[in-house]
Protein backbone atom coordinates (compact mmCIF):
# COMPACT_ATOMS: atom_id res chain seq x y z
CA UNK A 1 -160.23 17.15 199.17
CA UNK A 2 -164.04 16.71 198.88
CA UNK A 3 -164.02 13.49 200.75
CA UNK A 4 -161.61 15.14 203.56
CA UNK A 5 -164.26 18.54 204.12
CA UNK A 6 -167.03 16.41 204.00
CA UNK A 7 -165.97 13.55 206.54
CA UNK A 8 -164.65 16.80 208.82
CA UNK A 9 -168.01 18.93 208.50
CA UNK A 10 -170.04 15.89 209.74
CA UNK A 11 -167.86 15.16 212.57
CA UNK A 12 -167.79 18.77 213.67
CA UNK A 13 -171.56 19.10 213.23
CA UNK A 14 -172.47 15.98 215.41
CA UNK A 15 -169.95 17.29 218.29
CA UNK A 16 -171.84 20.83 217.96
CA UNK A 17 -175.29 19.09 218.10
CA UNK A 18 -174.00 16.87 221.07
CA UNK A 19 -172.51 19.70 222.70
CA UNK A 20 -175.18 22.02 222.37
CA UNK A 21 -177.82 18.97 223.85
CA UNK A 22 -175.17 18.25 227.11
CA UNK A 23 -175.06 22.14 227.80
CA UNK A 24 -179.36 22.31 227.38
CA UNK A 25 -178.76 19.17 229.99
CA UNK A 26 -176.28 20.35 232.51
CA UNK A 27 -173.04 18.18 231.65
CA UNK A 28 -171.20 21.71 231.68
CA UNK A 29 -167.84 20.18 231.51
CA UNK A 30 -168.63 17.45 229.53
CA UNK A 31 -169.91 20.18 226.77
CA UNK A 32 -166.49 21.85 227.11
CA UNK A 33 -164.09 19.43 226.36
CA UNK A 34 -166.53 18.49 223.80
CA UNK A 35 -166.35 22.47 222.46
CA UNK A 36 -162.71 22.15 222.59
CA UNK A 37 -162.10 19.41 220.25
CA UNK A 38 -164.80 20.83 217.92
CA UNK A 39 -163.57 24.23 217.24
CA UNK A 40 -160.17 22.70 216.35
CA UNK A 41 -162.13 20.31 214.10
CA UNK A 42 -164.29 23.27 212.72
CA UNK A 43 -161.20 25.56 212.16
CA UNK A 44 -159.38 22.73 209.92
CA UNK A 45 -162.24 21.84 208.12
CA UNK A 46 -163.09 25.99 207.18
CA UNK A 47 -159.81 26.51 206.73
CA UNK A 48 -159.80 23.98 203.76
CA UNK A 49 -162.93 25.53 202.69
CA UNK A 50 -161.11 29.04 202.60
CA UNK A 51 -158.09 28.09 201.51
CA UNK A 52 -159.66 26.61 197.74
CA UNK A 53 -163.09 29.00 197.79
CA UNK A 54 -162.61 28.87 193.81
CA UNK A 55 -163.39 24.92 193.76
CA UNK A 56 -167.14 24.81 194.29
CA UNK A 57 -166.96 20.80 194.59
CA UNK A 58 -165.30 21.81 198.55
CA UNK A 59 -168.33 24.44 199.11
CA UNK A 60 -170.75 21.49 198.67
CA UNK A 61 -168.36 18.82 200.38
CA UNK A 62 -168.76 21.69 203.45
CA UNK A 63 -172.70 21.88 203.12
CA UNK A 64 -173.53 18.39 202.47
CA UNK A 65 -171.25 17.42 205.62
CA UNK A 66 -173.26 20.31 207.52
CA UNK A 67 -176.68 18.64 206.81
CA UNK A 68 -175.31 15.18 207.66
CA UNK A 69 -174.00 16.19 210.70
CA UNK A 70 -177.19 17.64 211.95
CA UNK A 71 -178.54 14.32 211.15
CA UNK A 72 -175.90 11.56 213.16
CA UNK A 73 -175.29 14.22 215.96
CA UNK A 74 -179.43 14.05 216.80
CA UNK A 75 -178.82 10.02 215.96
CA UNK A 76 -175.95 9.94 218.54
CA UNK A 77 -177.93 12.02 221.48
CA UNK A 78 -181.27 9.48 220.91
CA UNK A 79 -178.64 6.59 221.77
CA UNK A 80 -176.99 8.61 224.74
CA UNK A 81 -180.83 9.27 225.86
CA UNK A 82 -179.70 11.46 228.56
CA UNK A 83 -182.11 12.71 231.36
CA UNK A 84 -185.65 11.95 232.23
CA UNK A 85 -189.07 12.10 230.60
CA UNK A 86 -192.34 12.44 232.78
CA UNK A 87 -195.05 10.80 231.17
CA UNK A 88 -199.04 11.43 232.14
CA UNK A 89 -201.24 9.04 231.01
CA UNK A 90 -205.48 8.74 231.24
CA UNK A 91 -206.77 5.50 230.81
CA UNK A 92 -209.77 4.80 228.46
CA UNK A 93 -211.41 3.44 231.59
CA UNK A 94 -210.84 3.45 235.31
CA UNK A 95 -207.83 0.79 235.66
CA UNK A 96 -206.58 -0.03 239.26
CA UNK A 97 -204.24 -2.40 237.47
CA UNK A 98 -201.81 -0.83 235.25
CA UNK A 99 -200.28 1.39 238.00
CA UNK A 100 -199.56 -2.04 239.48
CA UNK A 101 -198.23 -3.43 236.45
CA UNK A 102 -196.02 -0.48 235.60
CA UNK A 103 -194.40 0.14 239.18
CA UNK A 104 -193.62 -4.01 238.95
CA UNK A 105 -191.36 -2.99 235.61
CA UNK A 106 -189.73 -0.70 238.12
CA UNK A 107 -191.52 2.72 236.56
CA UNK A 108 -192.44 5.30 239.44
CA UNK A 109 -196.01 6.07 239.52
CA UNK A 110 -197.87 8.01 240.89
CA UNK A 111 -201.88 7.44 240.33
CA UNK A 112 -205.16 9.01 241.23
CA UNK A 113 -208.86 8.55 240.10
CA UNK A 114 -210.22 10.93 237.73
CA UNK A 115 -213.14 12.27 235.74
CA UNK A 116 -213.64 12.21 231.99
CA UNK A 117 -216.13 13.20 229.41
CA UNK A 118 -217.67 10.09 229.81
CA UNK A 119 -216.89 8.51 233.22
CA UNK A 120 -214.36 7.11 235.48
CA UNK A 121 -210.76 6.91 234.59
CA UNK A 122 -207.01 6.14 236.14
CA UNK A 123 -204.69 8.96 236.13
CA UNK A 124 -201.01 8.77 236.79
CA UNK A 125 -197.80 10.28 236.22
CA UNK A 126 -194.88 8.27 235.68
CA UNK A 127 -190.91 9.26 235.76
CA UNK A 128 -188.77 7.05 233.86
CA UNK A 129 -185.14 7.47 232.41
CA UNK A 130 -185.13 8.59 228.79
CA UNK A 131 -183.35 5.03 227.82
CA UNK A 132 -186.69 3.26 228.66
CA UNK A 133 -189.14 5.58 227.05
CA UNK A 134 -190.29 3.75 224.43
CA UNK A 135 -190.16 0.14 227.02
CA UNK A 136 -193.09 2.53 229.30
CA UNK A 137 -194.61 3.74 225.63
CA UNK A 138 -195.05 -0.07 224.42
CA UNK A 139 -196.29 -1.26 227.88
CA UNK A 140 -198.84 1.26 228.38
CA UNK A 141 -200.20 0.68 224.57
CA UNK A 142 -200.14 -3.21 225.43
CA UNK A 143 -202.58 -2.34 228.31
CA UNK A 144 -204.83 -0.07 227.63
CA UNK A 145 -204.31 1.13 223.80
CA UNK A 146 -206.86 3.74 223.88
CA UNK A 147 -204.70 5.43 226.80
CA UNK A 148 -204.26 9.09 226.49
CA UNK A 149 -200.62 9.84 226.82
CA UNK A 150 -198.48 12.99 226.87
CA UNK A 151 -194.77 13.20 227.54
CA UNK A 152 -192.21 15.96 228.35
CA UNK A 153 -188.91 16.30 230.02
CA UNK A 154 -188.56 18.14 233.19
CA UNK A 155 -185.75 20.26 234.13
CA UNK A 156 -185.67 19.94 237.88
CA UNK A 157 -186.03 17.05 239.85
CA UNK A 158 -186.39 16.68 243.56
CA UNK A 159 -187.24 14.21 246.37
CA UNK A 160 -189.01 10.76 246.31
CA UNK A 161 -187.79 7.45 246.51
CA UNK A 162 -187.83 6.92 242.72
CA UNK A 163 -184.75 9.50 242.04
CA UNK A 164 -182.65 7.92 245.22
CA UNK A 165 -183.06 4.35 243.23
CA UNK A 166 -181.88 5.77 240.12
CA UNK A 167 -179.05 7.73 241.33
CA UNK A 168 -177.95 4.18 243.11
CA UNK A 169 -178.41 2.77 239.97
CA UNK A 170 -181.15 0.19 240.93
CA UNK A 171 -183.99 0.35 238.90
CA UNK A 172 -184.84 -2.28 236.17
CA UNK A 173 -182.80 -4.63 237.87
């Protein structure tokens, strides 16, 4: 029985985690078929819980499954990498060339000259698919590892010609 509430706590957990990271992401109806074969897996799993509360061996099958759950359902949605991440970087020094280098990798780019504290440096802005984060992360440390970078994911976007080659599913090929 422990085995059994603990294998059905971490399965339910990682759907809800899943779940609640499509929904944040806009796969609506993905997230509710997703919802519907977690509740049933959530109402089994309490339902063994409730059903022997005077065992305390199934109250910490329930909790340990909870915690591991958490755990694989934020491993499985860093695999899935769904969505974008916009990343701005400052170079240590002006650099016409790793906007060159980067947009031949198939990034999109977007550059600009700028002022720091102490001189000249290479702005830009790059777009890339979550799945090749860390591929835009180890190029720009392999060209300039002083580079200022700061990431986040955006929520809307709209227009260039970087999102039509994505949604034709053309980049990094």
């Amino acid at each position: 029985m422990f085995f059994i509430i603990f294998i059905i706590n971490i399965v339910y957990v990682s759907l809800f985690t899943v779940r609640m990271i499509l929904t944040l992401k806009g796969y609506r109806y993905i997230a509710a078929f997703v919802s519907m074969v977690e509740v049933v897996i959530y109402i089994v799993g309490l339902g063994l819980v409730l059903d022997n509360l005077n065992e305390i061996q199934n109250i910490i099958a329930y909790a340990l499954g909870f915690g591991l759950g958490i755990i694989i359902g934020t491993k499985i949605e860093e695999k899935l990498a769904l969505g974008y991440i916009t990343v701005s970087v400052i170079t240590a020094v002006e650099d016409k060339e790793m906007p060159k280098i980067l947009r031949e990798k198939g990034f999109g780019v977007t550059d600009w000259s700028a002022n720091g504290l102490h001189g000249k440096r290479s702005a830009m802005q790059i777009l890339t698919p979550r799945k090749d984060e860390w591929k835009l992360y180890d190029t720009i440390k392999e060209i300039d590892p002083k580079a200022f970078v700061v990431s986040h994911e955006p929520k809307t976007i709209h227009g260039g010609f970087w999102v039509k080659t994505v949604r034709k599913g053309k980049l990094f090929k």
